[in-house]
PDB file of N, CA and C in Angstrom:
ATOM      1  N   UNK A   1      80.180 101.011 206.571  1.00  0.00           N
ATOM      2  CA  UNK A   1      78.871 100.891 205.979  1.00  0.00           C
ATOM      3  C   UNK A   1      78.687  99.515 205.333  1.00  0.00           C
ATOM      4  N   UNK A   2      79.858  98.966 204.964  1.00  0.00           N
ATOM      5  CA  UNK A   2      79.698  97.562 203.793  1.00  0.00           C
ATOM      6  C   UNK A   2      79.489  96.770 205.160  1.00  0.00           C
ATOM      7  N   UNK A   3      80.421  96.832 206.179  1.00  0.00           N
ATOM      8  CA  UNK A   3      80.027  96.035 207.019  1.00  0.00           C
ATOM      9  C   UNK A   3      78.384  95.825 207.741  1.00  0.00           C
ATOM     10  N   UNK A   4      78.396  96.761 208.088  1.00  0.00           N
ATOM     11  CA  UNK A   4      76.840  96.762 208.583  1.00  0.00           C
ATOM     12  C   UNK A   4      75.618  95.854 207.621  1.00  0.00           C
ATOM     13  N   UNK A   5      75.677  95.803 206.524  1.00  0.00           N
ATOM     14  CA  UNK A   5      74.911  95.429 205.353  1.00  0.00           C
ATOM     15  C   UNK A   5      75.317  93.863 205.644  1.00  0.00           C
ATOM     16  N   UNK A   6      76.442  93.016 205.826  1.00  0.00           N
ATOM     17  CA  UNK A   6      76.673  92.219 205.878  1.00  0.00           C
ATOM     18  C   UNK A   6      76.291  91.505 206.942  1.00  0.00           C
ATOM     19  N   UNK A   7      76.515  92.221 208.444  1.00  0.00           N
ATOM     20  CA  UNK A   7      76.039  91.611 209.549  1.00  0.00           C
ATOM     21  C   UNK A   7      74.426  91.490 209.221  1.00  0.00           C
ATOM     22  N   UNK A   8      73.559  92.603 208.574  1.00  0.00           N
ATOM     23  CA  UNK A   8      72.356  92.450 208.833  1.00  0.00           C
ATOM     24  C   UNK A   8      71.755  91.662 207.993  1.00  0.00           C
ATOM     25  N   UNK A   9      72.135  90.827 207.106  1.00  0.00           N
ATOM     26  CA  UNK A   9      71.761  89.808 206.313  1.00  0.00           C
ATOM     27  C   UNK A   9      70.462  88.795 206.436  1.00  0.00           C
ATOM     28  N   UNK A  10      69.079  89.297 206.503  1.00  0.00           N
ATOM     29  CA  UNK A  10      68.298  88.604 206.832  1.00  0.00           C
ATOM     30  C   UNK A  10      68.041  87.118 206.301  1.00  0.00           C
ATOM     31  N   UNK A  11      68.370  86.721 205.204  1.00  0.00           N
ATOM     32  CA  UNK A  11      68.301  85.596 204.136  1.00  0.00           C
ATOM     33  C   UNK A  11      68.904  84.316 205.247  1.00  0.00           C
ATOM     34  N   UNK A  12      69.847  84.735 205.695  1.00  0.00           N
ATOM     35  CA  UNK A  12      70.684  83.548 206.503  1.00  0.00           C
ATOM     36  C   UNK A  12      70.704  83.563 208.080  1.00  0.00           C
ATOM     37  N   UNK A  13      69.053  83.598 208.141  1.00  0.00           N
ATOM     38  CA  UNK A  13      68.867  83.576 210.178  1.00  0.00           C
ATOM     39  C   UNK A  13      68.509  82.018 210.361  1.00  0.00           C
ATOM     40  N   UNK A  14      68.475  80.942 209.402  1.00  0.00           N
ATOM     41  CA  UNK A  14      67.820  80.148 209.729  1.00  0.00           C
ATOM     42  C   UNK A  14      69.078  78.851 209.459  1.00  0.00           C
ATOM     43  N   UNK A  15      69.710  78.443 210.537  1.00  0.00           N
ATOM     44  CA  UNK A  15      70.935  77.413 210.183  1.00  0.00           C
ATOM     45  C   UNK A  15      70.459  76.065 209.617  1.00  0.00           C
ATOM     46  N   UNK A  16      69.157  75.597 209.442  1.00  0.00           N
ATOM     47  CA  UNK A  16      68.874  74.383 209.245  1.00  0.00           C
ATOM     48  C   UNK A  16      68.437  74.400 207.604  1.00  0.00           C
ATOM     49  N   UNK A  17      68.372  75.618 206.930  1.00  0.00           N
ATOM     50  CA  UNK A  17      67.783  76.137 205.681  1.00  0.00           C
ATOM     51  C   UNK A  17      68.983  75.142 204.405  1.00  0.00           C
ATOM     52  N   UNK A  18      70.146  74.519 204.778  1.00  0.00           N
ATOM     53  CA  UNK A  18      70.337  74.166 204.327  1.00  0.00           C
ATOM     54  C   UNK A  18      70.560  72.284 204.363  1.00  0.00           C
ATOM     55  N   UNK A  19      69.726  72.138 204.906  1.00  0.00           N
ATOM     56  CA  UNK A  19      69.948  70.289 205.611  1.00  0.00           C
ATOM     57  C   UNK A  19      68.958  69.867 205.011  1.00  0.00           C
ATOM     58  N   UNK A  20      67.861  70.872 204.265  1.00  0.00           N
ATOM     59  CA  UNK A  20      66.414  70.172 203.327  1.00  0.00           C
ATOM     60  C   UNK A  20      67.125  69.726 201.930  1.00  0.00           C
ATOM     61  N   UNK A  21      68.258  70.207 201.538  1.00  0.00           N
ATOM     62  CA  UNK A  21      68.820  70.176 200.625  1.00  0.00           C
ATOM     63  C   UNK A  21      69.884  69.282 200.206  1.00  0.00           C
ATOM     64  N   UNK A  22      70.002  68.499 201.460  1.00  0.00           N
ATOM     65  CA  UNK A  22      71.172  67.595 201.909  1.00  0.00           C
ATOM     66  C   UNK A  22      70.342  66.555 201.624  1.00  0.00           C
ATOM     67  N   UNK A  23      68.894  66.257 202.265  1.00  0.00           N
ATOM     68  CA  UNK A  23      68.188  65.777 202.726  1.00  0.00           C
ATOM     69  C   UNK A  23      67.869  64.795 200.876  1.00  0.00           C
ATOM     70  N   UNK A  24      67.475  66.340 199.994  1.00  0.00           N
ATOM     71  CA  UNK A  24      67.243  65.631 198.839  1.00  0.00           C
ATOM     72  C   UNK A  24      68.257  64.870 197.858  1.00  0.00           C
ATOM     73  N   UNK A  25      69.357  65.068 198.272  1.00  0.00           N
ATOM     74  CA  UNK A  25      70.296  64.846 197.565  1.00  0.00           C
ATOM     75  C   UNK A  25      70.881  63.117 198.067  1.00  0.00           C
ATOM     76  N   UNK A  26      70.277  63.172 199.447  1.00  0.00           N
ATOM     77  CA  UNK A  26      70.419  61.893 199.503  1.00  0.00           C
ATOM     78  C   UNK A  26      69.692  60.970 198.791  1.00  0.00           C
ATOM     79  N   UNK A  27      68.367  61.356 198.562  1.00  0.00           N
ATOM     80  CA  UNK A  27      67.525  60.295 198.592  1.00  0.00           C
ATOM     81  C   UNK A  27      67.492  60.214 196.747  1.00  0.00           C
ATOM     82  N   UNK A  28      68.040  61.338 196.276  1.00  0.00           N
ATOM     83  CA  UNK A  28      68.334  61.496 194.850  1.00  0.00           C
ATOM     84  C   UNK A  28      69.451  60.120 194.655  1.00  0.00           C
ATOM     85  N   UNK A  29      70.656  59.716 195.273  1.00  0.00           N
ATOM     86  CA  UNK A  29      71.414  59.055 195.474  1.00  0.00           C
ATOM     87  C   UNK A  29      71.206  57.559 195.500  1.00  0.00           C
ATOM     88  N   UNK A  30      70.166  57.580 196.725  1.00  0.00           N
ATOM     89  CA  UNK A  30      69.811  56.352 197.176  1.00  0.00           C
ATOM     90  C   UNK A  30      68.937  55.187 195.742  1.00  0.00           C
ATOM     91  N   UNK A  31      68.079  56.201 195.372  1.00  0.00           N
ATOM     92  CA  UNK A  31      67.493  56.089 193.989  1.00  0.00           C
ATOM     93  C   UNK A  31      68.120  55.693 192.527  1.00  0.00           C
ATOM     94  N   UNK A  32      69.383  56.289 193.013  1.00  0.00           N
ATOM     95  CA  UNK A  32      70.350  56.139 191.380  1.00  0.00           C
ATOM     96  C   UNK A  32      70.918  54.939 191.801  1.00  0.00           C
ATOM     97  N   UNK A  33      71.621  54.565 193.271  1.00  0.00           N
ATOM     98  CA  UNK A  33      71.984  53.467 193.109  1.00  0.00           C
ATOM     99  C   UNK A  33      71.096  51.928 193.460  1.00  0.00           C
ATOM    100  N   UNK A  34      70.152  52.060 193.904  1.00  0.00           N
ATOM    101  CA  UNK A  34      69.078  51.445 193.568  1.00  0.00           C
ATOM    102  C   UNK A  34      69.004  50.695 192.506  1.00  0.00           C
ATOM    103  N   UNK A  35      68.888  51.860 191.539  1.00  0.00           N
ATOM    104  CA  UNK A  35      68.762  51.864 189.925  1.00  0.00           C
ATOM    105  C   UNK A  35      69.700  50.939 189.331  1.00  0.00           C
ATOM    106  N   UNK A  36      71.212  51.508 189.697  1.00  0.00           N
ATOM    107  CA  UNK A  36      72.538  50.982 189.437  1.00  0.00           C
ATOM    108  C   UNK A  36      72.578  49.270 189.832  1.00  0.00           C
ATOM    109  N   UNK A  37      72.181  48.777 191.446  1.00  0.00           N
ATOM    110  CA  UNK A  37      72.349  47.802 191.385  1.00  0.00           C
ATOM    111  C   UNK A  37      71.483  46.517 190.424  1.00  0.00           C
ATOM    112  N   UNK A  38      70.263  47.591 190.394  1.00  0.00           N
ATOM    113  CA  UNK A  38      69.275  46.582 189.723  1.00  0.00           C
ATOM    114  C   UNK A  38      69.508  46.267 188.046  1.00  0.00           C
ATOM    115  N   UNK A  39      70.412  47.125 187.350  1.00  0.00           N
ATOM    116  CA  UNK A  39      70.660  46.628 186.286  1.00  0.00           C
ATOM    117  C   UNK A  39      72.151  46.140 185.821  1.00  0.00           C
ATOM    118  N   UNK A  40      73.316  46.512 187.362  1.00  0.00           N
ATOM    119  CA  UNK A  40      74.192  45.323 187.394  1.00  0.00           C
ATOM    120  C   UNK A  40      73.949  44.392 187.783  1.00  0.00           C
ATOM    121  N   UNK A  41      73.090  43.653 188.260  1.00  0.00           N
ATOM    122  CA  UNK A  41      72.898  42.192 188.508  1.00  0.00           C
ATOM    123  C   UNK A  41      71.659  41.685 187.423  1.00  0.00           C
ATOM    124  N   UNK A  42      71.296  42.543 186.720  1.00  0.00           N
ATOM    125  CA  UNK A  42      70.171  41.786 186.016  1.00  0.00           C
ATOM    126  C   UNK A  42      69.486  41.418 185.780  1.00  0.00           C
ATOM    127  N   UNK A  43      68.748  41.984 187.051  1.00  0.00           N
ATOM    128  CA  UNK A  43      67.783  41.355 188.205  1.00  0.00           C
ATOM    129  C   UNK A  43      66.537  42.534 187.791  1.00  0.00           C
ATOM    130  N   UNK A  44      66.100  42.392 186.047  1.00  0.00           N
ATOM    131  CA  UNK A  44      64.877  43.400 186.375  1.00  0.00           C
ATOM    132  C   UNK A  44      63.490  42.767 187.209  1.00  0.00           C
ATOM    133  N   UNK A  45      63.745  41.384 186.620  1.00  0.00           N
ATOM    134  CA  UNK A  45      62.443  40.645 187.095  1.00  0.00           C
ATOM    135  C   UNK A  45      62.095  40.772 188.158  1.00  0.00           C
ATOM    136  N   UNK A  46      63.052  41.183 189.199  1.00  0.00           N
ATOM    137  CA  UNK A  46      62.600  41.731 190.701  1.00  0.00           C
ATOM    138  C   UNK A  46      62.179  42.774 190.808  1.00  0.00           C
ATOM    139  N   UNK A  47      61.739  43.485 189.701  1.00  0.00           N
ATOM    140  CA  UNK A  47      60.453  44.558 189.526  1.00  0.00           C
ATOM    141  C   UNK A  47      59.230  44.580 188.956  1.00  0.00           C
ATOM    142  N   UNK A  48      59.252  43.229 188.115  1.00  0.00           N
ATOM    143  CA  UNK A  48      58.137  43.096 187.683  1.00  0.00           C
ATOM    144  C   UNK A  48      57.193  42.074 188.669  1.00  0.00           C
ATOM    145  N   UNK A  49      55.639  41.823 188.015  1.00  0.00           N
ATOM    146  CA  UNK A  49      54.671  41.019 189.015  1.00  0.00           C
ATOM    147  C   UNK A  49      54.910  39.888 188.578  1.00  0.00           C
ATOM    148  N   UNK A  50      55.692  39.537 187.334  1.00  0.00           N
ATOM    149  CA  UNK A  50      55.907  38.047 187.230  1.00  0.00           C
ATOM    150  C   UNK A  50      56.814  36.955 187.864  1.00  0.00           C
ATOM    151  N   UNK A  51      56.039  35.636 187.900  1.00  0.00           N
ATOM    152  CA  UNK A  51      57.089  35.033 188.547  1.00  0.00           C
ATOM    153  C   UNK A  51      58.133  34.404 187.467  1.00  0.00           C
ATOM    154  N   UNK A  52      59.192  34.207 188.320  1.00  0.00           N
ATOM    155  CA  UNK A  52      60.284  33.744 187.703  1.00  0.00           C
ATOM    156  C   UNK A  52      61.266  32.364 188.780  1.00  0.00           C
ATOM    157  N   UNK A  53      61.701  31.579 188.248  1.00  0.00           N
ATOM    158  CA  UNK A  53      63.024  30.951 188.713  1.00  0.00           C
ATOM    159  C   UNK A  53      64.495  30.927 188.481  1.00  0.00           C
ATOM    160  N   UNK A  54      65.497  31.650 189.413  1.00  0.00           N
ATOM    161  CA  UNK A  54      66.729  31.815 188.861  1.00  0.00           C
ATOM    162  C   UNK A  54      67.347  30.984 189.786  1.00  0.00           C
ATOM    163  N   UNK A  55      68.898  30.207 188.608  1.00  0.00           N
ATOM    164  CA  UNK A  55      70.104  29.521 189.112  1.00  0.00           C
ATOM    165  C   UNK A  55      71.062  30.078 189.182  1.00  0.00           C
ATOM    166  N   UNK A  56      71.552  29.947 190.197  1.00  0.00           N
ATOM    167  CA  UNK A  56      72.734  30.697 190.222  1.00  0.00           C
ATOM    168  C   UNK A  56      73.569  29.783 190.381  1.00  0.00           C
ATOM    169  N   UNK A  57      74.981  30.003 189.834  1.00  0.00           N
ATOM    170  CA  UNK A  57      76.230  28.999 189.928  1.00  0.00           C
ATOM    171  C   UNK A  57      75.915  27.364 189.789  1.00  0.00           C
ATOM    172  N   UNK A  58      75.113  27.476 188.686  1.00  0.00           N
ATOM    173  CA  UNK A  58      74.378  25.633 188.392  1.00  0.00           C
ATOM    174  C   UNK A  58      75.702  25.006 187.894  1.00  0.00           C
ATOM    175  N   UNK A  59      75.311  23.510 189.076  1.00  0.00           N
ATOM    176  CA  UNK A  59      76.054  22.438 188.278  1.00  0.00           C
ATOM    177  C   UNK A  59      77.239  22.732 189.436  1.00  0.00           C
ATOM    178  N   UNK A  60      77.487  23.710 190.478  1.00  0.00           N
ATOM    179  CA  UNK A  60      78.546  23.701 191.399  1.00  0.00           C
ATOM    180  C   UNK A  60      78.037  23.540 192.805  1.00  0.00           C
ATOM    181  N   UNK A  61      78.814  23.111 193.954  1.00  0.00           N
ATOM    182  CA  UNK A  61      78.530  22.729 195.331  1.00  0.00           C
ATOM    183  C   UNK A  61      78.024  24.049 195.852  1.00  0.00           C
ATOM    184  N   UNK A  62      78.173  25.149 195.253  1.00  0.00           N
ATOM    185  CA  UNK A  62      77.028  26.523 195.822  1.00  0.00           C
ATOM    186  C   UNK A  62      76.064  26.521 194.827  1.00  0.00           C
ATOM    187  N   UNK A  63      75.458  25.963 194.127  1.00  0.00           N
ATOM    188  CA  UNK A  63      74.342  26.532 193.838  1.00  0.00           C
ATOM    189  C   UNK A  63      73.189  26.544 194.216  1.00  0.00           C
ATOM    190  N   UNK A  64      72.321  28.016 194.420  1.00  0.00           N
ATOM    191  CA  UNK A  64      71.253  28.063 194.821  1.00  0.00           C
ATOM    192  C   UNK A  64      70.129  28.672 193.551  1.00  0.00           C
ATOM    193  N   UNK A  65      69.289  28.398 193.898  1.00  0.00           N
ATOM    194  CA  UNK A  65      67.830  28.420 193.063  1.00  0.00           C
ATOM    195  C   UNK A  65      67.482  29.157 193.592  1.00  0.00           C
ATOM    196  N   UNK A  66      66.515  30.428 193.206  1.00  0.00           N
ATOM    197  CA  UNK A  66      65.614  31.741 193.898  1.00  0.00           C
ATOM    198  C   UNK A  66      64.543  31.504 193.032  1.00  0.00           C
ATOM    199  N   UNK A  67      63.263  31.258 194.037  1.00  0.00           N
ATOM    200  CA  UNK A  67      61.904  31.455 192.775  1.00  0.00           C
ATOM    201  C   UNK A  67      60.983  31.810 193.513  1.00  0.00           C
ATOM    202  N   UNK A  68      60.141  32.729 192.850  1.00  0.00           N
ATOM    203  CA  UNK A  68      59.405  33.886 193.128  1.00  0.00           C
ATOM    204  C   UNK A  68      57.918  33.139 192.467  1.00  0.00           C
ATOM    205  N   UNK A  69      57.455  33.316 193.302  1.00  0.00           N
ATOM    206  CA  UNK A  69      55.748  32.404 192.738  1.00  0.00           C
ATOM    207  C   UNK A  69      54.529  33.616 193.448  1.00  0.00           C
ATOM    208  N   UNK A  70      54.075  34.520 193.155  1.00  0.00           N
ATOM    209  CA  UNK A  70      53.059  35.731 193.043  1.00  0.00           C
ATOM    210  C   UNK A  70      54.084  36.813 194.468  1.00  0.00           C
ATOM    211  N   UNK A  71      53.957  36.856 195.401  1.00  0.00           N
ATOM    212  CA  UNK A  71      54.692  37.460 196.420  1.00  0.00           C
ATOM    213  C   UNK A  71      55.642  36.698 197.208  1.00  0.00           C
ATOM    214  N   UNK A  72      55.765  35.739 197.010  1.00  0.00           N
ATOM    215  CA  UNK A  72      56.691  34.976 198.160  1.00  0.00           C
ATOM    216  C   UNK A  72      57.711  34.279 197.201  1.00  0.00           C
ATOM    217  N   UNK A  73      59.323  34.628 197.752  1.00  0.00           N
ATOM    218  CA  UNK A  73      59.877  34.129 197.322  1.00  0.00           C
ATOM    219  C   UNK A  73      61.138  33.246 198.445  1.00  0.00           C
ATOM    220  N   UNK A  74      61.292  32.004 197.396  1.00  0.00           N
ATOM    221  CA  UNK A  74      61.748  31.064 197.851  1.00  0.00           C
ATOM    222  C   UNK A  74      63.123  31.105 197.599  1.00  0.00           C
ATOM    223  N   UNK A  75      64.289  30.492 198.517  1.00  0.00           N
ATOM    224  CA  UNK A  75      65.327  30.218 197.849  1.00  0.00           C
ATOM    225  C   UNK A  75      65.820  29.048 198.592  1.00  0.00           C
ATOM    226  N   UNK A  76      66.314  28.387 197.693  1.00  0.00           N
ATOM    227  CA  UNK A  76      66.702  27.012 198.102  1.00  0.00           C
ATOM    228  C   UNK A  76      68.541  26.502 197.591  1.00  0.00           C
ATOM    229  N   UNK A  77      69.023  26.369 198.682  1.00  0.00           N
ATOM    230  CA  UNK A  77      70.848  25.774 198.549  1.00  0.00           C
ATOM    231  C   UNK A  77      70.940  24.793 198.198  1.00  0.00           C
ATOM    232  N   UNK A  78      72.098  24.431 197.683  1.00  0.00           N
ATOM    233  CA  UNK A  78      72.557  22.797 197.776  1.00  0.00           C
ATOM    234  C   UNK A  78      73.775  23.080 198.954  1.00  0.00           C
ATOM    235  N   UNK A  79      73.317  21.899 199.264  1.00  0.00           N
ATOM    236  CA  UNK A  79      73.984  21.370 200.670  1.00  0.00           C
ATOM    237  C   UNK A  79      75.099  20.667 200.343  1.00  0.00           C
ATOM    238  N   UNK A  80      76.135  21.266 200.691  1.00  0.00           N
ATOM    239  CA  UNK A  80      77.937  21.001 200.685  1.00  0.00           C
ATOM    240  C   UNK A  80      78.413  19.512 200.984  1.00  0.00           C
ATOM    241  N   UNK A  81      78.600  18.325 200.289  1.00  0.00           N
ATOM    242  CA  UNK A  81      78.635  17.555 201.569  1.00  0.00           C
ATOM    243  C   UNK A  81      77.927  16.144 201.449  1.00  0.00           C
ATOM    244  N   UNK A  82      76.188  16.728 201.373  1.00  0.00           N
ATOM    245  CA  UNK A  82      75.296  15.967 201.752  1.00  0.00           C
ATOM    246  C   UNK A  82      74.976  15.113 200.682  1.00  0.00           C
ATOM    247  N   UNK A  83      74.177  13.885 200.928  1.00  0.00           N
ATOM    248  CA  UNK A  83      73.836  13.633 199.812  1.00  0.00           C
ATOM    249  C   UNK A  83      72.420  12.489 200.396  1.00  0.00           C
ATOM    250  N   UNK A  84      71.494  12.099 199.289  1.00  0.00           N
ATOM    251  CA  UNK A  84      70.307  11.125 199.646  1.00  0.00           C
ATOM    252  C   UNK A  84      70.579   9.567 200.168  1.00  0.00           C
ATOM    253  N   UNK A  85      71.903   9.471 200.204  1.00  0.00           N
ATOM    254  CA  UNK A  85      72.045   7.891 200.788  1.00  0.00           C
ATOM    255  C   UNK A  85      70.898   6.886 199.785  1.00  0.00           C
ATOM    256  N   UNK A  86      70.936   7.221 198.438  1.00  0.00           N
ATOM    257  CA  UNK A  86      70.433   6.386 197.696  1.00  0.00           C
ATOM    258  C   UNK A  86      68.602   6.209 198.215  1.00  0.00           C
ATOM    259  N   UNK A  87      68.038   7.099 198.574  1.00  0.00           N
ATOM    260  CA  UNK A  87      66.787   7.465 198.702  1.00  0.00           C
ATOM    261  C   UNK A  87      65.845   8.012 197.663  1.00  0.00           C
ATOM    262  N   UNK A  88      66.143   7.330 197.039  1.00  0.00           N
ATOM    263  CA  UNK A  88      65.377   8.043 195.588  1.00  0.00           C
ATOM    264  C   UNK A  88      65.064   7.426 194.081  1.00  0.00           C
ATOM    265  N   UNK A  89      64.352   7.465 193.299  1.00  0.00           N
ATOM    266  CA  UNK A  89      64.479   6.907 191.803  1.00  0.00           C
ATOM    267  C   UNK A  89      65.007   7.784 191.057  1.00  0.00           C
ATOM    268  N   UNK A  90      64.941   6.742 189.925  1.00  0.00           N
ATOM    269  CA  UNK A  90      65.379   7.604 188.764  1.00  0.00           C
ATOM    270  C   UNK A  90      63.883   8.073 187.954  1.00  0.00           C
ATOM    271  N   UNK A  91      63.975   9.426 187.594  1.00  0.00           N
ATOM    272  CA  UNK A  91      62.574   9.995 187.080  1.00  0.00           C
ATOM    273  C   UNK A  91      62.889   9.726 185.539  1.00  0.00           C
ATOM    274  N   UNK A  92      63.794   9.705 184.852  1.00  0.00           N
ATOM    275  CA  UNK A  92      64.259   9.935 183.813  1.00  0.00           C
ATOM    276  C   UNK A  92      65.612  10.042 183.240  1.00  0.00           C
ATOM    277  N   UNK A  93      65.670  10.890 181.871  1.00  0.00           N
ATOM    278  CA  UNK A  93      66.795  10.727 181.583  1.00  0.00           C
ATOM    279  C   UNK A  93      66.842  12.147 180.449  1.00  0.00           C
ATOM    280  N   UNK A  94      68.645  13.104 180.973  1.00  0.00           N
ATOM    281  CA  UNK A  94      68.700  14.148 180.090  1.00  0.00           C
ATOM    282  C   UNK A  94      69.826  14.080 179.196  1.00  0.00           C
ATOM    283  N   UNK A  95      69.611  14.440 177.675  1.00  0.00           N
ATOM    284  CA  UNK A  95      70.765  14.415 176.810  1.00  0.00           C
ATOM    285  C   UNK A  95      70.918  15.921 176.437  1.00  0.00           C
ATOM    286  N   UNK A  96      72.114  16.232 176.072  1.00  0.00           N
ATOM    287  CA  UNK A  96      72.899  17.558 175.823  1.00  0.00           C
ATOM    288  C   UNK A  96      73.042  17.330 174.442  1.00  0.00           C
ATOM    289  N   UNK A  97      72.914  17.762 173.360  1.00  0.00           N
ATOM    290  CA  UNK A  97      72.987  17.690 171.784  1.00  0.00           C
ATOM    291  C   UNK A  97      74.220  18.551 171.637  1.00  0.00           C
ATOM    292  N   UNK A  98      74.516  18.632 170.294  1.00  0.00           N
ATOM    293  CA  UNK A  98      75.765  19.414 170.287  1.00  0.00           C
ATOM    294  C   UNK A  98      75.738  20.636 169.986  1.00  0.00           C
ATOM    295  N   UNK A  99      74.373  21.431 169.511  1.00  0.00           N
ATOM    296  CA  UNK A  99      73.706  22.440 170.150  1.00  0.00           C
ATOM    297  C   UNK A  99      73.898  22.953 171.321  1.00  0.00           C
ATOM    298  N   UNK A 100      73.813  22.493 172.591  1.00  0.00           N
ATOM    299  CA  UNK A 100      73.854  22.796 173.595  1.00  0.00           C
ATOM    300  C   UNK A 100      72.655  22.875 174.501  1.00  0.00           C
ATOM    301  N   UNK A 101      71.813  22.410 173.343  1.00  0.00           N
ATOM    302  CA  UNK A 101      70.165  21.713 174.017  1.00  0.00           C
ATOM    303  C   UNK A 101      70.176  20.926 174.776  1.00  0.00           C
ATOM    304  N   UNK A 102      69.297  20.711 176.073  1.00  0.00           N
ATOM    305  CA  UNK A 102      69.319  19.519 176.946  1.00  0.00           C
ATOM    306  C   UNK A 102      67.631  19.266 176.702  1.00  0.00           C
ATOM    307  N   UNK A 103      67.437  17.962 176.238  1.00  0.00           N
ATOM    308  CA  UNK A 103      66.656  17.479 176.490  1.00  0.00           C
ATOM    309  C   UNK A 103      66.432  16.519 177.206  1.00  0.00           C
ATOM    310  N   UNK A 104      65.273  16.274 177.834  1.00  0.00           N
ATOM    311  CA  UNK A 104      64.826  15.230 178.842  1.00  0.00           C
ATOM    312  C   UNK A 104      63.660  14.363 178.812  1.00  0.00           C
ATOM    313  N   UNK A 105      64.169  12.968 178.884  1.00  0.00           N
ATOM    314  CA  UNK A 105      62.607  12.004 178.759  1.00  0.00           C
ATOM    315  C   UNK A 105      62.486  11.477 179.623  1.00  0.00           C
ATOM    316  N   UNK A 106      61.649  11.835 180.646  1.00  0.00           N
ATOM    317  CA  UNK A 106      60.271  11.089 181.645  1.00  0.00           C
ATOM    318  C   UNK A 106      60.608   9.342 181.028  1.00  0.00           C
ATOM    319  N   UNK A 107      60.691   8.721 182.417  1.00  0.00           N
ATOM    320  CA  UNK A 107      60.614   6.924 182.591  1.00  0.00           C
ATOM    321  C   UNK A 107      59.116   7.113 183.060  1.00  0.00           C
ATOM    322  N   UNK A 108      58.322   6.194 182.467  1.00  0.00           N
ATOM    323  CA  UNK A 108      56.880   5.511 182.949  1.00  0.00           C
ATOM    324  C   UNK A 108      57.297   4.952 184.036  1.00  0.00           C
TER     325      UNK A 108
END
């Protein structure tokens, strides 16, 4: 008799009844780490509408610049290597205080 009750189990005719559930748990996942990467890197500003400019690794033969100006964002390398072959002026001039302020004055 216990058996019979068991085979006739209507609740569980449907094998896919449990893959909607899989389904949410991914996307529950996908969301947290989402979440996760965006506040290990620091990077909220890549959620907001403002623009911003970030350096990364300044002052070394990788550094690149990322800047975001309304929807389009830019990123720009320094090139390993290369250099202007003396193609250029001088715009100015920057001092470092012992603060750790850099200031900079514009040449006329």
């Amino acid at each position: 008799m216990r058996r019979g009750k068991f085979l006739n189990n209507s609740e569980d005719d449907d094998p896919m009844a449990g893959m909607a559930n899989l389904f949410d748990v991914a996307m529950v996942f996908a969301l947290a780490l989402m979440v996760a990467l965006v506040t290990r890197f620091n990077m909220p500003e890549m959620m907001t509408n403002e623009d911003f400019t970030i350096v990364k690794n300044p002052g070394k033969p990788n550094m690149e610049i990322i800047k975001r100006t309304g929807k389009t964002i830019e990123k720009y390398k320094g090139t390993k290597g290369k250099s202007s072959n003396g193609k250029g002026k001088k715009v100015g001039t920057a001092y470092q205080l012992e603060n750790g302020e850099i200031i900079y004055i514009p040449e006329d």
